[in-house]
N, C-alpha and C. Protein backbone atom coordinates (compact mmCIF):
# COMPACT_ATOMS: atom_id res chain seq x y z
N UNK A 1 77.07 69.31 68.90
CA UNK A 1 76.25 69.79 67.80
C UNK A 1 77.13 70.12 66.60
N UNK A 2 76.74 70.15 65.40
CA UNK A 2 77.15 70.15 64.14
C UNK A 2 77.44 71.53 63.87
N UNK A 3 78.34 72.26 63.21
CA UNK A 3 78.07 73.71 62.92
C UNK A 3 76.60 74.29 61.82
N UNK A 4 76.09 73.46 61.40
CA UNK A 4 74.96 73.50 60.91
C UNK A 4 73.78 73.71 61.26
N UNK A 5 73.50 72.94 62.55
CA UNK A 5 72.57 72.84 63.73
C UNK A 5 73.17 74.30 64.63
N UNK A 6 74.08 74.26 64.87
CA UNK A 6 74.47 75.72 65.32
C UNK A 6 73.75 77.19 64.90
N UNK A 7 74.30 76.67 63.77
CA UNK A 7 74.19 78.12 62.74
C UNK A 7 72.32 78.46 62.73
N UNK A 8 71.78 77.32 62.46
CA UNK A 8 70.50 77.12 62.22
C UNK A 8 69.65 77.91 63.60
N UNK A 9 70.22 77.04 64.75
CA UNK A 9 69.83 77.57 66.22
C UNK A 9 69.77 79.19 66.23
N UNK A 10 71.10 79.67 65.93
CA UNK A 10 71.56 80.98 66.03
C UNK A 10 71.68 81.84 64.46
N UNK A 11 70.54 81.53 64.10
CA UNK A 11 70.62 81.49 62.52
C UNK A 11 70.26 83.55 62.26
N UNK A 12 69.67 84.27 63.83
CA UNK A 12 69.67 85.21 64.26
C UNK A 12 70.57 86.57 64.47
N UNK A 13 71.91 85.28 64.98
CA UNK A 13 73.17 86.19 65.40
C UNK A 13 73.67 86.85 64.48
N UNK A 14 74.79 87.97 65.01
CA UNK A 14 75.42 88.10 64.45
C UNK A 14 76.78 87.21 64.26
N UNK A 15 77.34 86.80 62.94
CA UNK A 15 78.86 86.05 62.71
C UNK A 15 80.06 86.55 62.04
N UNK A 16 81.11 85.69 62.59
CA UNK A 16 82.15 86.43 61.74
C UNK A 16 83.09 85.19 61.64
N UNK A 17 84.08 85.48 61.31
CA UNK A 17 85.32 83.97 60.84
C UNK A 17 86.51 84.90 61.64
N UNK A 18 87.00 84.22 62.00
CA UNK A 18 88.13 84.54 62.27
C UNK A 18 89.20 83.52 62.74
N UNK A 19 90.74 83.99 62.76
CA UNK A 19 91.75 83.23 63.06
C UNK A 19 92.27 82.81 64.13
N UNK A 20 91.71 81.38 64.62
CA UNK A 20 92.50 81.13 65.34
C UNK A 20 94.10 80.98 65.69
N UNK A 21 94.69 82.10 66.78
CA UNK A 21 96.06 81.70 66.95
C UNK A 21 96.35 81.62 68.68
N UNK A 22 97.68 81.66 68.45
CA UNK A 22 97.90 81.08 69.94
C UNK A 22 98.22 81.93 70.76
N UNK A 23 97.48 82.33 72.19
CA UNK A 23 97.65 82.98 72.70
C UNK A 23 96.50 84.16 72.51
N UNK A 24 95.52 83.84 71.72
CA UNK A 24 94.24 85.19 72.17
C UNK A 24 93.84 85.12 72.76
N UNK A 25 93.58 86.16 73.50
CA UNK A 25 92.72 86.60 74.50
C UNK A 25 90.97 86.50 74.57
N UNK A 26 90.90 86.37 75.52
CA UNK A 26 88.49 86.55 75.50
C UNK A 26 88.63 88.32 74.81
N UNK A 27 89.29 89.18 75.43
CA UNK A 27 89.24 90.48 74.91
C UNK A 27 88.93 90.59 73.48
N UNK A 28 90.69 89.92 72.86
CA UNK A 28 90.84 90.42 71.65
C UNK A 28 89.91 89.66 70.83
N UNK A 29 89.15 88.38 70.93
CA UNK A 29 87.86 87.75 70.50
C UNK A 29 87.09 88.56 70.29
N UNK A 30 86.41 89.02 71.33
CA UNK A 30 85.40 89.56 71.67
C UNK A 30 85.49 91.17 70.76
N UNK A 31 86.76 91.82 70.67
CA UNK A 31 86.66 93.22 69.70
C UNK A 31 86.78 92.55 68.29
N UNK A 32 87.58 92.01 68.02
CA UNK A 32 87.52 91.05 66.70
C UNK A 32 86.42 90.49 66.11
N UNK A 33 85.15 89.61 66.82
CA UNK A 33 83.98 89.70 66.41
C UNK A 33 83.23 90.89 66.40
N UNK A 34 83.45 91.98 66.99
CA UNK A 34 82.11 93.06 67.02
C UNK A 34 81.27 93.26 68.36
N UNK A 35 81.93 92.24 68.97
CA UNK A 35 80.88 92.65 70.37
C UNK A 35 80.70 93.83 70.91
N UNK A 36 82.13 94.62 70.85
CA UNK A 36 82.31 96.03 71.53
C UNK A 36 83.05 97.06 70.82
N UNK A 37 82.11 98.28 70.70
CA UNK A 37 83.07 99.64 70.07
C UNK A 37 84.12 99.62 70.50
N UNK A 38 84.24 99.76 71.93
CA UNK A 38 85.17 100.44 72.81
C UNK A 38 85.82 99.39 74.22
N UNK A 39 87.22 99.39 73.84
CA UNK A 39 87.80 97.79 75.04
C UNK A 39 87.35 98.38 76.13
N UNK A 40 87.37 99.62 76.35
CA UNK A 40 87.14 99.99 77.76
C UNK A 40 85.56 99.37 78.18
N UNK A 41 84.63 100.03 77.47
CA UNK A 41 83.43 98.78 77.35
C UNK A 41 83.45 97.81 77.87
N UNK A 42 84.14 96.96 76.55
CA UNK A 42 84.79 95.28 77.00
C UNK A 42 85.09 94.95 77.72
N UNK A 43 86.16 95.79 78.45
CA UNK A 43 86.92 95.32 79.98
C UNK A 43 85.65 95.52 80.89
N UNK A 44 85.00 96.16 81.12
CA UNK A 44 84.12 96.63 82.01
C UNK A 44 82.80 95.60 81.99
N UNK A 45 82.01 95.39 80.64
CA UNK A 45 81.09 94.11 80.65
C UNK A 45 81.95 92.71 81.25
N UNK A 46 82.92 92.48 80.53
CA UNK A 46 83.08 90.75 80.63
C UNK A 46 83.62 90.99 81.73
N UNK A 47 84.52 91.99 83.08
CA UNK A 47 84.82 92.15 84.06
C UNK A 47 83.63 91.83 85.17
N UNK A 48 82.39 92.21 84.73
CA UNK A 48 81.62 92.48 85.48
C UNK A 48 80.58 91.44 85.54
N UNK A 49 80.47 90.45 84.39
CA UNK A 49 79.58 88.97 84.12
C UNK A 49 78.95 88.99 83.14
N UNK A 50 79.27 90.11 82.67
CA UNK A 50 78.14 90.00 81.48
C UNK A 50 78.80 89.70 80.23
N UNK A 51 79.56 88.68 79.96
CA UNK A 51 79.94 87.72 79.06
C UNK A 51 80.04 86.68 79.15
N UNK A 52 79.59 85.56 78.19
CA UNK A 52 79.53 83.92 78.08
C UNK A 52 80.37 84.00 76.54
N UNK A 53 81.10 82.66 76.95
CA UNK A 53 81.40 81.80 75.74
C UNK A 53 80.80 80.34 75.71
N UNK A 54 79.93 80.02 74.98
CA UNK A 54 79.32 78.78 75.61
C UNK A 54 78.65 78.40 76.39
N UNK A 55 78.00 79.52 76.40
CA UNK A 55 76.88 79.54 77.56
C UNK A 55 77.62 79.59 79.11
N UNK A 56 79.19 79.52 79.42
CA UNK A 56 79.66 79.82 80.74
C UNK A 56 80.10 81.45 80.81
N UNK A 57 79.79 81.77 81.87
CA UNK A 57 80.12 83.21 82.28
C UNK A 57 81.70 83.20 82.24
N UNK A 58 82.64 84.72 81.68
CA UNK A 58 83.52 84.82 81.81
C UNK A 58 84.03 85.96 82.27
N UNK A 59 84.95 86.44 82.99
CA UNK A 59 84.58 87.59 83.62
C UNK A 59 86.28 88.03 83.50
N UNK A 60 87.00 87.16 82.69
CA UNK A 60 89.02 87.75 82.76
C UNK A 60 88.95 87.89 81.24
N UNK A 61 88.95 89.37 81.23
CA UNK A 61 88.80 89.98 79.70
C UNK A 61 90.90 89.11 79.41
N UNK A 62 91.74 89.03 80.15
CA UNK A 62 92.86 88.29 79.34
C UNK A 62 93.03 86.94 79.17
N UNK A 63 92.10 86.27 79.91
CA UNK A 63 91.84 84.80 79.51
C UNK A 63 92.02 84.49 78.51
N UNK A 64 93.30 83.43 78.13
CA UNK A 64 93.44 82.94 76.69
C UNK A 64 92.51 81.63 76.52
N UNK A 65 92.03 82.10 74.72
CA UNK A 65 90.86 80.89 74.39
C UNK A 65 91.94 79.16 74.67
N UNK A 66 90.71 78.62 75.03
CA UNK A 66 91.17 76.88 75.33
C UNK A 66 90.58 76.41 74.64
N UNK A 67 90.97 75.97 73.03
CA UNK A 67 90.43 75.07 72.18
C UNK A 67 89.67 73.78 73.03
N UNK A 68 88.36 73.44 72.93
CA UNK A 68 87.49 72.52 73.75
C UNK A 68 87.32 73.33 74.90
N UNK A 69 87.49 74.47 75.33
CA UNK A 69 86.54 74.64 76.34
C UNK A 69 85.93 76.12 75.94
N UNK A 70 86.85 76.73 74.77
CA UNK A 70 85.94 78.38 74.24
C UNK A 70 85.78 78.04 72.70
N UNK A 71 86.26 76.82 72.09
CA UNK A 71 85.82 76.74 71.18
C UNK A 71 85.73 74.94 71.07
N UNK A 72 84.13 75.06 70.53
CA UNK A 72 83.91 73.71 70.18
C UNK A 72 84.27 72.87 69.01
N UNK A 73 84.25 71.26 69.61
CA UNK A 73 84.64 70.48 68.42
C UNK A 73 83.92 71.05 67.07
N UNK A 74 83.40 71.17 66.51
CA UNK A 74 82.87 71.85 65.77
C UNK A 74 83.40 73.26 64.55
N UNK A 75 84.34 73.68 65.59
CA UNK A 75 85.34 74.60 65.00
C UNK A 75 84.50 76.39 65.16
N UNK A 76 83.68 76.12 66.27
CA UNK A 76 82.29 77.60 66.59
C UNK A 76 82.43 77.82 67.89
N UNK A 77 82.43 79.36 68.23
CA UNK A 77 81.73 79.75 69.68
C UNK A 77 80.52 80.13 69.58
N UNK A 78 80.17 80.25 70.53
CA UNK A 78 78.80 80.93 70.77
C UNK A 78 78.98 81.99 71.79
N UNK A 79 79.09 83.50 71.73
CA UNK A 79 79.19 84.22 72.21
C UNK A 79 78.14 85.07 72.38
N UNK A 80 77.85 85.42 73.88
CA UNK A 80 76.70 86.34 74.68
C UNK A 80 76.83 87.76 75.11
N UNK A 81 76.95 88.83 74.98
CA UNK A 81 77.08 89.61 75.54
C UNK A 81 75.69 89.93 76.38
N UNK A 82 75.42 90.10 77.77
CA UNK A 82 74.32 90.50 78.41
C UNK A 82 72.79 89.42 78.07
N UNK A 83 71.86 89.94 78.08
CA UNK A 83 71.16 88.67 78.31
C UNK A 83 70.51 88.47 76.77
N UNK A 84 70.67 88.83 75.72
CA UNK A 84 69.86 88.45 74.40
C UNK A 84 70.61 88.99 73.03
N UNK A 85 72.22 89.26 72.81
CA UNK A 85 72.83 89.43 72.19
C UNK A 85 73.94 88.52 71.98
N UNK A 86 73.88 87.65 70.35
CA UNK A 86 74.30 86.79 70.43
C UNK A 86 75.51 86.99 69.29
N UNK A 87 76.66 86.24 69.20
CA UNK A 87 77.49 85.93 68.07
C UNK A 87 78.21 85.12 67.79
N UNK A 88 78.07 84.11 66.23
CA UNK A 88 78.76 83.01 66.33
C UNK A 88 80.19 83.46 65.85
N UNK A 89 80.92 82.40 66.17
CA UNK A 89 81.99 82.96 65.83
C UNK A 89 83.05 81.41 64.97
N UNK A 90 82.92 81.94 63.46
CA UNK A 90 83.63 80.34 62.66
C UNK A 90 84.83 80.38 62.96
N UNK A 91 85.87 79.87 63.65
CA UNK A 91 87.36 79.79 63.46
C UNK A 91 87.59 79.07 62.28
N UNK A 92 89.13 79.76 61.75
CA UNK A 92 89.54 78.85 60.86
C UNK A 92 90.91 78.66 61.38
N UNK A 93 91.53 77.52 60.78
CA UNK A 93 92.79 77.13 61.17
C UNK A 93 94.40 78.12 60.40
């Protein structure tokens, strides 16, 4: 899908831009967009299943992102916290 068709889909979410570099974490994503006040939070949801990137469950808050598999050709995630809270997320280079 296009980031357009994305955006449009999830035209709802909340978004943010941010920098892709090498070596982030699902954590530091995930506080960096807004998903969570508090890492302890964070560690505790995405520990427990209640985080998707892409519609797959992720559950290792230190999992580093894998360009093509947490972020799409497209240059977007799509991030879930729990079952109806959504956020896109634009990387830039």
């Amino acid at each position: 899908m296009s980031s357009e068709e994305l955006e449009h889909i999830f035209k709802s979410a909340s978004s943010a831009s941010l920098m892709l570099n090498p070596g982030t974490s699902i954590l530091k994503m995930a506080m960096d967009a807004g998903c969570f006040i508090d890492e302890n939070d964070a560690r505790r949801i995405i520990t427990a299943g209640g985080f998707y990137v892409n519609l797959c469950r992720v559950n290792n808050p230190d999992l580093v992102l894998i360009p093509g598999a947490h972020v799409l050709p497209s240059g977007i995630s799509v991030l879930r916290v729990g079952k109806k809270n959504y956020y896109l997320i634009k990387w830039m280079q």
